[in-house]
Protein backbone atom coordinates (compact mmCIF):
# COMPACT_ATOMS: atom_id res chain seq x y z
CA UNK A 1 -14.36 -27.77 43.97
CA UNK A 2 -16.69 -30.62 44.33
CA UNK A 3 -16.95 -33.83 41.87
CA UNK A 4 -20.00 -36.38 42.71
CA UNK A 5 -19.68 -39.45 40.70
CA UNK A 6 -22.75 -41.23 40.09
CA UNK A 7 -23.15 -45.36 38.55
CA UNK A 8 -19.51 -45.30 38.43
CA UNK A 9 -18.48 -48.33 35.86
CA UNK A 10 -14.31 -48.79 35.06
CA UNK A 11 -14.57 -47.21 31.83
CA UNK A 12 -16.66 -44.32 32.41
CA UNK A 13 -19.40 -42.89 35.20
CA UNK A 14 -23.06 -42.21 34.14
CA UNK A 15 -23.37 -38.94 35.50
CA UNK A 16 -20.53 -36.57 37.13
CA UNK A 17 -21.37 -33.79 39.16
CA UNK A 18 -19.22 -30.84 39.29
CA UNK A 19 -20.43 -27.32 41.50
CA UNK A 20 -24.26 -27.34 40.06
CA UNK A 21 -23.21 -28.40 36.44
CA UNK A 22 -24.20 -32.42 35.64
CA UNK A 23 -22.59 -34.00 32.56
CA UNK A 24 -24.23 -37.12 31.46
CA UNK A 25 -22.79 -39.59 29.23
CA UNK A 26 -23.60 -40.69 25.97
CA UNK A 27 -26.68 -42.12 26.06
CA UNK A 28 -27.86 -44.91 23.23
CA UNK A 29 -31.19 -46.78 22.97
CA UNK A 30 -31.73 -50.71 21.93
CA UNK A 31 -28.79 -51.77 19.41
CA UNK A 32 -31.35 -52.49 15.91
CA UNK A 33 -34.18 -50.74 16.89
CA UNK A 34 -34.73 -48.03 14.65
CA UNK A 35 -34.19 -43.80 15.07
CA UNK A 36 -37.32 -42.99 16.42
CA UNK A 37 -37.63 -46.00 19.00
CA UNK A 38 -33.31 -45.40 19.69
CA UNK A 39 -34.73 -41.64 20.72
CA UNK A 40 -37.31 -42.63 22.78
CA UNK A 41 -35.65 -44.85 24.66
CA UNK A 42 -32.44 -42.50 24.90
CA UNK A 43 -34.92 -39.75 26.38
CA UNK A 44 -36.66 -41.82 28.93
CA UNK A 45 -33.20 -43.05 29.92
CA UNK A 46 -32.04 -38.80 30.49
CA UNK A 47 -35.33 -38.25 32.24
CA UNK A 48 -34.16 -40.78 34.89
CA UNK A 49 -30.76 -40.17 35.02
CA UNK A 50 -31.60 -36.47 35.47
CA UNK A 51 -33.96 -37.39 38.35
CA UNK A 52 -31.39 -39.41 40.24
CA UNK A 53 -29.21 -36.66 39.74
CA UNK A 54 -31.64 -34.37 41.70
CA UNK A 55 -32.82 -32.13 38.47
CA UNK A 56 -34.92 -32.67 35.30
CA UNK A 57 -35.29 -31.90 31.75
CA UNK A 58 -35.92 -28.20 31.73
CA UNK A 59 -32.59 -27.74 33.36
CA UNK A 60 -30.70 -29.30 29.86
CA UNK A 61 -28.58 -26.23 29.36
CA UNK A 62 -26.59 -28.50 26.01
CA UNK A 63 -27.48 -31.26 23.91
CA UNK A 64 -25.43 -32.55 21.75
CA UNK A 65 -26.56 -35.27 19.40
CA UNK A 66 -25.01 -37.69 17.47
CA UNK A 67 -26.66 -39.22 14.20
CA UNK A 68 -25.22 -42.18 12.41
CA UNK A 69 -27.08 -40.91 9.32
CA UNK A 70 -27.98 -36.89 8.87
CA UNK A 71 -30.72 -38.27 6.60
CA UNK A 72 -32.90 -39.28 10.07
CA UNK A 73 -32.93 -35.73 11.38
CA UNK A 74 -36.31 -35.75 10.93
CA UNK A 75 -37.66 -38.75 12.52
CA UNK A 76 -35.09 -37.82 15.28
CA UNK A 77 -37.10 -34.55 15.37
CA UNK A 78 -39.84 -35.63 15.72
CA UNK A 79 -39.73 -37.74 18.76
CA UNK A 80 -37.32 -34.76 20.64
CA UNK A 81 -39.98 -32.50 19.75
CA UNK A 82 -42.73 -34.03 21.83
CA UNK A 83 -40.37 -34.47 24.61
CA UNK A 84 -38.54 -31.59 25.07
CA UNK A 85 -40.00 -28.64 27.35
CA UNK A 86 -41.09 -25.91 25.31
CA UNK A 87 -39.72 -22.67 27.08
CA UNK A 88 -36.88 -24.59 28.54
CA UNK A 89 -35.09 -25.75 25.42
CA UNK A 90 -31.35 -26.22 25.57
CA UNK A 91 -28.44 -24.75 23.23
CA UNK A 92 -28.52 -27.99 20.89
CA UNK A 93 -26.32 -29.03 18.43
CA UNK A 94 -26.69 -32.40 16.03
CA UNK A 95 -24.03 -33.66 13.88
CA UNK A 96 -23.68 -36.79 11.69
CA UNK A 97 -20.99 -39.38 13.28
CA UNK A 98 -19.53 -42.94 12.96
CA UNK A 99 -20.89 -44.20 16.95
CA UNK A 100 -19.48 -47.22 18.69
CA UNK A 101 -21.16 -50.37 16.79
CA UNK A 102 -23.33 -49.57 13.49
CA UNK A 103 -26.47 -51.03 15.54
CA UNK A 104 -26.57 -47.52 17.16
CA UNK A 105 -28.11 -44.91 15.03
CA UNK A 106 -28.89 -42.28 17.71
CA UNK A 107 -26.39 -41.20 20.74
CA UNK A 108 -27.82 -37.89 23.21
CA UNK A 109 -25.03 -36.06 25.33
CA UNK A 110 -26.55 -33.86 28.33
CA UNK A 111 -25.52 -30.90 29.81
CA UNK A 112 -27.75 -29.63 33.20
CA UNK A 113 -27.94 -27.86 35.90
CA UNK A 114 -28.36 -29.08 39.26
């Protein structure tokens, strides 16, 4: 069994690496900015972690997205929609949560392969 931590901070690491599989953390855009700018940010932000992780976006196997109101699905949407590789989308699941400070209105989780 091998476990690669990468950007290790004390609370958490930014990427782990176990076998082939790459679990990112939570990933949030600028605290205040709104969904669609939160999104973009978020995705540029998995596009580069993916990268240093030696893979890229049409390896996502899971997303799992968090929403701090269900009633921005659509402007969500709509920015993951241009971004994501068509052909190569992952299993995907968005829900409707309570995230870490109410400034955050988006939060991405990724699943890849290496």
């Amino acid at each position: 069994m091998t476990i690669r931590r990468i950007d290790v901070g004390p609370r958490m690491s930014d990427i782990v690496i176990h076998n082939d599989t790459i679990y990112l953390a939570g990933q949030v855009g600028t605290p205040g900015a709104n969904v669609a700018t939160q999104t973009k940010e978020i995705l540029a932000t998995i596009d580069e972690l993916l990268a240093k992780a030696g893979s890229d976006k049409t390896k996502i196997l899971q997303a799992i997205i968090w929403l701090a109101d269900m009633s921005t699905f659509a402007e969500m949407n709509g920015v993951w929609d241009g971004w994501v590789p068509q052909g190569h989308t992952p299993a995907r699941a968005t829900g409707e949560a309570k995230l870490a400070a109410p400034e955050y209105k988006v939060e991405i989780i990724i699943t890849a392969a290496l």
